[in-house]
Protein backbone atom coordinates (compact mmCIF):
# COMPACT_ATOMS: atom_id res chain seq x y z
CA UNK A 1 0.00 0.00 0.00
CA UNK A 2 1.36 3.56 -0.79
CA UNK A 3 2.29 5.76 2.05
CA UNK A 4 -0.21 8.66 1.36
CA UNK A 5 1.71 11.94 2.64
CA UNK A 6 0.30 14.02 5.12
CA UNK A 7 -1.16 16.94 4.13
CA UNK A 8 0.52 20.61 4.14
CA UNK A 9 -0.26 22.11 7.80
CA UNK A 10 -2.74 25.12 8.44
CA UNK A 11 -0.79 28.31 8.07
CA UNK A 12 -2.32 30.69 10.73
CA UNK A 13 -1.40 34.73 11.32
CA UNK A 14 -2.33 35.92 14.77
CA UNK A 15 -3.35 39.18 15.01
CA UNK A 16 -3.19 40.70 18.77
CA UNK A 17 -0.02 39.41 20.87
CA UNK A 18 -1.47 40.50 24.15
CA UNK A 19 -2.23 38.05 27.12
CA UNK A 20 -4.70 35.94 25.34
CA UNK A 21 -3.13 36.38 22.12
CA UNK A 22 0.08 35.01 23.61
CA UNK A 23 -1.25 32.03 25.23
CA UNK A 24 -3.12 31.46 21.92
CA UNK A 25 0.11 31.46 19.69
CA UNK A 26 2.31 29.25 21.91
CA UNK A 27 -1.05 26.83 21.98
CA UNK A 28 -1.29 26.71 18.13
CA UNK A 29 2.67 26.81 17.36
CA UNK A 30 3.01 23.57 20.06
CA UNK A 31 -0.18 21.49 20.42
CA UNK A 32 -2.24 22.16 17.39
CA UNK A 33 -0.30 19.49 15.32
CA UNK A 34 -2.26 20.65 11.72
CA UNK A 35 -1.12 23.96 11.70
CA UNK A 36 1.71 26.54 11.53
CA UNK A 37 1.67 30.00 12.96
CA UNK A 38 3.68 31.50 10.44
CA UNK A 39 3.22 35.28 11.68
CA UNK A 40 2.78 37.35 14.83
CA UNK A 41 0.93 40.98 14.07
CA UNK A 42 0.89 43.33 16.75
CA UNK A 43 1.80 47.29 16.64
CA UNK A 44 3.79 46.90 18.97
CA UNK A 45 6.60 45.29 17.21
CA UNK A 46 9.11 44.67 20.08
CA UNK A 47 6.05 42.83 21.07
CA UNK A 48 5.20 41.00 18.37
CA UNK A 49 8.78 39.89 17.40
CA UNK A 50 10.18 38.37 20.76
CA UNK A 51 6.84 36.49 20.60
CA UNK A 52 7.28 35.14 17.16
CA UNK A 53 10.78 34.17 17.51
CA UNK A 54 10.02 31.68 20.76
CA UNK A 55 7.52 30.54 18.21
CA UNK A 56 9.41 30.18 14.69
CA UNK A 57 7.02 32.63 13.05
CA UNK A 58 7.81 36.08 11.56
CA UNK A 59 6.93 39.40 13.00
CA UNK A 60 4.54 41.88 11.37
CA UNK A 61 3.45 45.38 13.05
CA UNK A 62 0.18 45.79 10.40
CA UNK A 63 -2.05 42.92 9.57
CA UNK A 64 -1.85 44.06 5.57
CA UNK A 65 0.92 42.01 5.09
CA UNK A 66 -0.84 38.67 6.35
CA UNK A 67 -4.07 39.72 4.71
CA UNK A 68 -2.13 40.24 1.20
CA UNK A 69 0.05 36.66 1.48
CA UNK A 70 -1.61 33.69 -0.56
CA UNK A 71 0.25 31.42 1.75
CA UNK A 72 -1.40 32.44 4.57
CA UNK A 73 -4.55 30.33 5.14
CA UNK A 74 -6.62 32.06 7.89
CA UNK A 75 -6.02 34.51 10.84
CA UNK A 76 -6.43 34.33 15.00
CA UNK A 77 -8.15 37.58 15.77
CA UNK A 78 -7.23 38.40 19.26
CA UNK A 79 -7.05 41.84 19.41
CA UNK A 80 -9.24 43.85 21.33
CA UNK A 81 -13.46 43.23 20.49
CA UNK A 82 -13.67 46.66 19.10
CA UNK A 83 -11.11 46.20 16.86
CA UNK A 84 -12.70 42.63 15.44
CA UNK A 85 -15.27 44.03 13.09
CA UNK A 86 -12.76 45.50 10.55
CA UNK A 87 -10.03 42.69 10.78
CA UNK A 88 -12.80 40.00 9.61
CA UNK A 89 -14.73 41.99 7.12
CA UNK A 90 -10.94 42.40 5.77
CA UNK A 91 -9.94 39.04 6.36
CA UNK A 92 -13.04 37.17 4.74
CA UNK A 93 -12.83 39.33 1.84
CA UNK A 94 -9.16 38.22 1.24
CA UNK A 95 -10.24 34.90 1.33
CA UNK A 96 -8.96 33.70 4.72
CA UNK A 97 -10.78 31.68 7.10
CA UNK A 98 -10.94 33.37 10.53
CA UNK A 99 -10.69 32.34 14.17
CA UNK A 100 -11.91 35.80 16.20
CA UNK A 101 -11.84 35.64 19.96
CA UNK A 102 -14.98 36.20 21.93
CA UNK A 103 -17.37 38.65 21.73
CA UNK A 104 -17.58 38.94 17.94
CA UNK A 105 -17.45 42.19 18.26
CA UNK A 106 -19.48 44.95 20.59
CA UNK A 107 -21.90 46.46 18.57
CA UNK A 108 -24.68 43.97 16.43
CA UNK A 109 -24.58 45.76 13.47
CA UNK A 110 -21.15 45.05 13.07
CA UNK A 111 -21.37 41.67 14.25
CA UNK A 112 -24.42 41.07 11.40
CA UNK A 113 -21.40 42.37 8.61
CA UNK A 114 -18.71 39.84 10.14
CA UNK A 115 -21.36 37.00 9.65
CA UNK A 116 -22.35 38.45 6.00
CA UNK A 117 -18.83 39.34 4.91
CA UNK A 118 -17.69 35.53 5.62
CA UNK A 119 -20.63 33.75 4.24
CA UNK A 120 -19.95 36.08 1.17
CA UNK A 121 -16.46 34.67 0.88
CA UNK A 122 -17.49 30.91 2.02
CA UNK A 123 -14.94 31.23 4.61
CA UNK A 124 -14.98 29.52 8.06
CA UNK A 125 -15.54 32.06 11.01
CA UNK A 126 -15.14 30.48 14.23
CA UNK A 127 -15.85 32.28 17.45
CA UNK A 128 -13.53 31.75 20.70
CA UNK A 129 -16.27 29.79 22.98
CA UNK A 130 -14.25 27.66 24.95
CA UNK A 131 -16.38 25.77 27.11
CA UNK A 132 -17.94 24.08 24.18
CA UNK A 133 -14.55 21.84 23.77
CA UNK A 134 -13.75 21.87 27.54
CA UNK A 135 -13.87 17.60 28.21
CA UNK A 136 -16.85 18.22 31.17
CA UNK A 137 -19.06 20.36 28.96
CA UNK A 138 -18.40 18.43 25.61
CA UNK A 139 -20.21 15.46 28.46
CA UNK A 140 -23.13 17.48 29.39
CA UNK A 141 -23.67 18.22 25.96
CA UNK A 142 -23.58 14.59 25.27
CA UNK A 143 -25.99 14.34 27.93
CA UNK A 144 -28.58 15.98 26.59
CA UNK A 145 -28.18 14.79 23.16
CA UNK A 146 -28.27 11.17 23.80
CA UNK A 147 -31.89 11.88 25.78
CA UNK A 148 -30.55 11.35 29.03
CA UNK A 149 -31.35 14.80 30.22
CA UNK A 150 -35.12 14.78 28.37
CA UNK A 151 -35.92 17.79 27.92
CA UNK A 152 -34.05 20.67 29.73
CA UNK A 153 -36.24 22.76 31.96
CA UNK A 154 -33.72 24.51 34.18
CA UNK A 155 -30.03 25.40 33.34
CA UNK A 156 -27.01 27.21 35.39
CA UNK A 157 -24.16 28.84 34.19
CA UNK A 158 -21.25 31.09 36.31
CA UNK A 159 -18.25 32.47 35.74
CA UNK A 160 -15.65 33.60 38.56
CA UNK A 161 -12.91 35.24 38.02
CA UNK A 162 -9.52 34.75 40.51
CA UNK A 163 -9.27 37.09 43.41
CA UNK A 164 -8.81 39.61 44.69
CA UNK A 165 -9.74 41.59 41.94
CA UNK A 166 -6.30 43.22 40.65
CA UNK A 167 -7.52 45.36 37.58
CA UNK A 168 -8.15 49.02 37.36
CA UNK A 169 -12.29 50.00 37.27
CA UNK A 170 -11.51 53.23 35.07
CA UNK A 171 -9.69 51.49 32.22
CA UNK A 172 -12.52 48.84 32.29
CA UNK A 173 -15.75 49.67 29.98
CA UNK A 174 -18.91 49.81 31.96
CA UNK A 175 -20.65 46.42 30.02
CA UNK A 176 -17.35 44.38 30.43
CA UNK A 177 -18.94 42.24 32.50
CA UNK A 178 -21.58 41.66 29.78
CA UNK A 179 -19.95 41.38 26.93
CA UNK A 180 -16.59 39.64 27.88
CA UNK A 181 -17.01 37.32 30.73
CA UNK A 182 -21.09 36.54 30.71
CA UNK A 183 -20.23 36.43 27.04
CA UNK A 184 -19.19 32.86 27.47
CA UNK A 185 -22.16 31.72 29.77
CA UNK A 186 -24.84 33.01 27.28
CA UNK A 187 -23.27 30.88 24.67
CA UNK A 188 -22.74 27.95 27.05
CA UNK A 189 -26.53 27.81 28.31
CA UNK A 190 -27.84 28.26 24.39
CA UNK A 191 -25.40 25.03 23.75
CA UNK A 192 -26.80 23.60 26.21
CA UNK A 193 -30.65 23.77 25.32
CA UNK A 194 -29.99 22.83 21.51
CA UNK A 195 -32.75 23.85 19.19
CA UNK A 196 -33.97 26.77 21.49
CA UNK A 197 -33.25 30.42 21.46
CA UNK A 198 -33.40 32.91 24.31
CA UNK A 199 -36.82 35.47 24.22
CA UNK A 200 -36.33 37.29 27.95
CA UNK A 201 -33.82 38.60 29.77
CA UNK A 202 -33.62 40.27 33.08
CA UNK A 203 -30.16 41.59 34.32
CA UNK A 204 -29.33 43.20 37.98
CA UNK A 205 -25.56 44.45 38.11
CA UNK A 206 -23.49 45.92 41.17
CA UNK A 207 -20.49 46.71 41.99
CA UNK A 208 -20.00 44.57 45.06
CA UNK A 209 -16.07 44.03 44.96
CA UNK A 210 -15.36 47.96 44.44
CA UNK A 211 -18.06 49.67 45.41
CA UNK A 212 -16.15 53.03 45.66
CA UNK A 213 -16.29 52.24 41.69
CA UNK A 214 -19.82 52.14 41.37
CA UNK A 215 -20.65 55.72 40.52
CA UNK A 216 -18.07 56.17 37.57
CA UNK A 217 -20.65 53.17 36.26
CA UNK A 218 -18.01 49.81 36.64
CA UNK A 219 -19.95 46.39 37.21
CA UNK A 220 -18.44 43.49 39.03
CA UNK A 221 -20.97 41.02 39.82
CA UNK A 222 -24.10 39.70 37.82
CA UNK A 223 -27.01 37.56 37.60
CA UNK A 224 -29.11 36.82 34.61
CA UNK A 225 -32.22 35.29 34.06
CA UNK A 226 -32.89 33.75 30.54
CA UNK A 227 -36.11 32.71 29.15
CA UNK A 228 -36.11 29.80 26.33
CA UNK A 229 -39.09 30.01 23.32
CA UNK A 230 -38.99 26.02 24.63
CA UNK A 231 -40.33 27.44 28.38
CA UNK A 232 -36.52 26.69 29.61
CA UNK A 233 -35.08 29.04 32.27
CA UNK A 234 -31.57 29.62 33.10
CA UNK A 235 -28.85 31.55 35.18
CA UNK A 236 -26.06 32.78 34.26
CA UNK A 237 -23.91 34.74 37.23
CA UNK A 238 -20.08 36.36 37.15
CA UNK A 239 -17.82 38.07 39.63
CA UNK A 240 -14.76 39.26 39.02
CA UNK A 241 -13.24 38.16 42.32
CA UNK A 242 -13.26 34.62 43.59
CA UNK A 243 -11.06 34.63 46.63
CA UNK A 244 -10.09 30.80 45.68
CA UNK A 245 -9.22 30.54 41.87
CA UNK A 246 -11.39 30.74 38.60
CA UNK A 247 -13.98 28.71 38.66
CA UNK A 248 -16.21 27.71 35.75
CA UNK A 249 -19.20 25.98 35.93
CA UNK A 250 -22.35 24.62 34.16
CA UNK A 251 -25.63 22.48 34.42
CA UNK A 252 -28.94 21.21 32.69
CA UNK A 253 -31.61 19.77 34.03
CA UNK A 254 -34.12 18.06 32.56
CA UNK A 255 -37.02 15.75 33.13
CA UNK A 256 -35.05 13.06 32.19
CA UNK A 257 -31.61 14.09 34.91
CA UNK A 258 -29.43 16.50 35.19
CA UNK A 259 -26.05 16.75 33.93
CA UNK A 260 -22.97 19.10 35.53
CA UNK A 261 -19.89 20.28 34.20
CA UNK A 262 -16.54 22.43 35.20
CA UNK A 263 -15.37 23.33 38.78
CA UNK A 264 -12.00 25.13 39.55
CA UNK A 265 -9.92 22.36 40.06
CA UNK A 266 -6.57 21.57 38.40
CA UNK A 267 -6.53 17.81 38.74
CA UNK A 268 -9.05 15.20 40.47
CA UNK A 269 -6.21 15.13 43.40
CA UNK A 270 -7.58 15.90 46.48
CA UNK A 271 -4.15 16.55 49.55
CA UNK A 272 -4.70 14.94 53.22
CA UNK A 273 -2.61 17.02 55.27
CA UNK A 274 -2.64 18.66 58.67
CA UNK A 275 -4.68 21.04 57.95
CA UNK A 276 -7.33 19.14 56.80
CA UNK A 277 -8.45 18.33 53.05
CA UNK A 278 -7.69 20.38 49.99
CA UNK A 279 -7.16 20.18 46.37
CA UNK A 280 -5.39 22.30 43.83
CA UNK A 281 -7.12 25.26 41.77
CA UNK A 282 -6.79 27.48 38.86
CA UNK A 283 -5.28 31.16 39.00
CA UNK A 284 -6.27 32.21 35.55
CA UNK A 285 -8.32 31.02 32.49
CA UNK A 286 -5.44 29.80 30.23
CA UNK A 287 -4.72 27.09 33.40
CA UNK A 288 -7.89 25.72 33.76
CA UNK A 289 -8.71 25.84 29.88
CA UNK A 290 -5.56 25.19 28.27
CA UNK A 291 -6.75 21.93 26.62
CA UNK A 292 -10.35 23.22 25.38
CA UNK A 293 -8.37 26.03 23.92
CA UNK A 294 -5.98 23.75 22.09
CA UNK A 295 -9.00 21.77 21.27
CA UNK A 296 -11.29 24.80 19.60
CA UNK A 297 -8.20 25.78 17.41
CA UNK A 298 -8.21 21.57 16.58
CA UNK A 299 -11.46 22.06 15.21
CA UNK A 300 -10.82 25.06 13.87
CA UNK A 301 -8.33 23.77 11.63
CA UNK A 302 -10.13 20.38 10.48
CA UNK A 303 -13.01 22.61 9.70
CA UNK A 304 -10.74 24.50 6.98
CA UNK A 305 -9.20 21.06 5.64
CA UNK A 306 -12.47 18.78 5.56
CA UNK A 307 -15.71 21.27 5.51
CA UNK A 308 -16.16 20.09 9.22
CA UNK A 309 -20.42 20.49 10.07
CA UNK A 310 -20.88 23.82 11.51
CA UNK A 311 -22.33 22.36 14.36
CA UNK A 312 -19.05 21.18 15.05
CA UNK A 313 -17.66 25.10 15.94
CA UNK A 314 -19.35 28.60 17.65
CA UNK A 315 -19.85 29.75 14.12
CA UNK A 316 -20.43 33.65 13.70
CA UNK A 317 -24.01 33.00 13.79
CA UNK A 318 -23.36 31.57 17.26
CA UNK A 319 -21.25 35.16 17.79
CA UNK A 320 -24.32 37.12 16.95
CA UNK A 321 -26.89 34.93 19.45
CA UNK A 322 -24.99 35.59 22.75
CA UNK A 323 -24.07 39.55 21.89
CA UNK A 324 -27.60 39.93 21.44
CA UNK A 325 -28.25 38.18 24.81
CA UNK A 326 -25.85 40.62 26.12
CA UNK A 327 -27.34 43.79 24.66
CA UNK A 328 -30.64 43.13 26.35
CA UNK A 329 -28.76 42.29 29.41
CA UNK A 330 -27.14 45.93 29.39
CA UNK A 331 -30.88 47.54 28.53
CA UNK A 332 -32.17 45.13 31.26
CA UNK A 333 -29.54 46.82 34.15
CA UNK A 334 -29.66 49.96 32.15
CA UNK A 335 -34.01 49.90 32.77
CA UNK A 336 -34.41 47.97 35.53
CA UNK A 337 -36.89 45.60 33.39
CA UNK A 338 -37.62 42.65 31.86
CA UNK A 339 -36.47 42.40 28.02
CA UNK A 340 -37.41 40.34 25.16
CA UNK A 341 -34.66 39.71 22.44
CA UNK A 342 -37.08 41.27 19.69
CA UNK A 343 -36.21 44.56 21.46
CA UNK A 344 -32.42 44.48 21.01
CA UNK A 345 -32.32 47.35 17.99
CA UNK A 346 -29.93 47.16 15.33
């Protein structure tokens, strides 16, 4: 029988070299074993080159270059959100498939041209929702597919981010919370009730961690109610200051069971000591979710080589659903009220 050679890795340009962008890069220049980061982009080029050549890939300071190279296959947008909507509009109409960290973008018109300008091209655009390849939530999912959930009736969502809270309230935009941590959770509880879109939300935001921040408009912790067009409700919480680690967490439940996923844990070993009994947790995201995010850029990649099913991959589409969520959330806190997604104006 003929050896059949493999095929020609994924070349992939990141665009953003920041703290996510960096994790991102050494993730798809090590572990992603179908791809090649050929380039680092960043404006800051001091930046972007001793990043690059760790990694083996060339330095860029303007993502022109990458956009304009027919050997460059697709692009890891991980810049900041407001800075998306141009880079995939660009991107897509240069023919390269794109992998843009969550949210899409911030603003919904936008976010509707990202999905257009792609499907114009028939390029892949893939959206940076973790949880969905994360091994516990991949499980639940399961869960619910096979029928052993039935049909889900209540579902749970949080996201805590490690203490004490470290970051600076007037560099932070007002909706952060929103749109960049409960982000994830909107997508996660939609995954989670397949077949079913949100129709309500009602939001209540404070600023319980730095109060003395709460007049200059910064929100720390949330809770979200979601209503399903299936009669589904679900929760979705976030604080930006979990004394113990980042912790991520879902559940369905159904009238069939009830499935449950993530925890902040490192490992399943618990320590016996003196002290009494304890166990290991994550500092930061990129700890706890190293191997989903290896595993989204996985299927990121097979999508471009074998036309993967989009169900396989937050799609743009996907992108679009949970910043909507998140609008209403903001007019929910914003008008102390009850909204339905038909509200959330273009």
């Amino acid at each position: 029988m003929p050896i059949v050679p493999p095929a020609s890795p994924t070349r992939l340009a990141l665009i953003g070299a920041g703290r996510i962008g960096s994790h991102h890069a050494a993730a798809i220049a090590h572990d992603v074993h179908a791809a090649h980061l050929a380039a680092v982009v960043d404006p800051r080029i001091d930046t972007a080159t001793t990043l690059a050549e760790r990694l083996g890939a060339r330095a860029e300071a303007d993502a022109s270059g990458v956009l304009a190279d027919p050997d460059i296959d697709a692009i890891v947008v991980t810049t900041p959100a407001a800075l998306h909507r141009d880079l995939i509009v660009e991107a897509a109409a240069a023919g390269k498939h794109v992998f843009a960290e969550k949210p899409i973008t911030t603003d919904l018109v936008e976010a509707d041209e990202c999905v257009a300008a792609a499907r114009r091209a028939g390029v892949v655009l893939q959206i940076g929702f973790n949880r969905r390849f994360a091994p516990g939530f991949v499980a639940a999912r399961t869960a619910v597919d096979d029928g052993r959930i039935g049909t889900p009736q209540l579902l749970r969502s949080l996201t805590r981010d490690p203490g004490p809270y470290g970051g600076d309230p007037d560099k932070t935009p007002q909706w952060t919370i929103f749109l960049e941590t409960l982000i994830h959770d909107f997508d996660t509880l939609r995954w989670l009730n397949p077949g079913s879109e949100v129709v309500e939300v009602t939001a209540h935001a404070d600023a319980l961690i730095r109060p003395d921040a709460r007049e200059a408009g910064f929100l720390d912790t949330a809770v979200v109610t979601l209503r399903f067009d299936n009669g589904a409700f679900a929760t979705a919480e976030a604080s930006f200051s979990a004394s113990y680690g980042y912790d991520v967490r879902g559940e369905v439940f159904g009238d069939g069971g009830m499935a449950t996923a993530g925890s902040a844990r490192t490992s399943d070993m618990d320590y016996y000591g003196p002290a009494g009994v304890s166990y290991d947790t994550a500092r930061a995201d990129t700890e706890l979710l190293h191997g989903a995010y290896v595993a989204e850029f996985a299927a990121f990649v097979d999508a471009i080589r074998n036309g993967s099913d989009a169900s396989a991959i937050p799609t743009g589409e996907d992108g679009v659903r949970s910043l909507e969520i998140a609008c209403a959330a903001i007019v929910s806190v914003s008008e102390s009220r009850t909204v339905t997604l038909e509200e959330v104006a273009r």
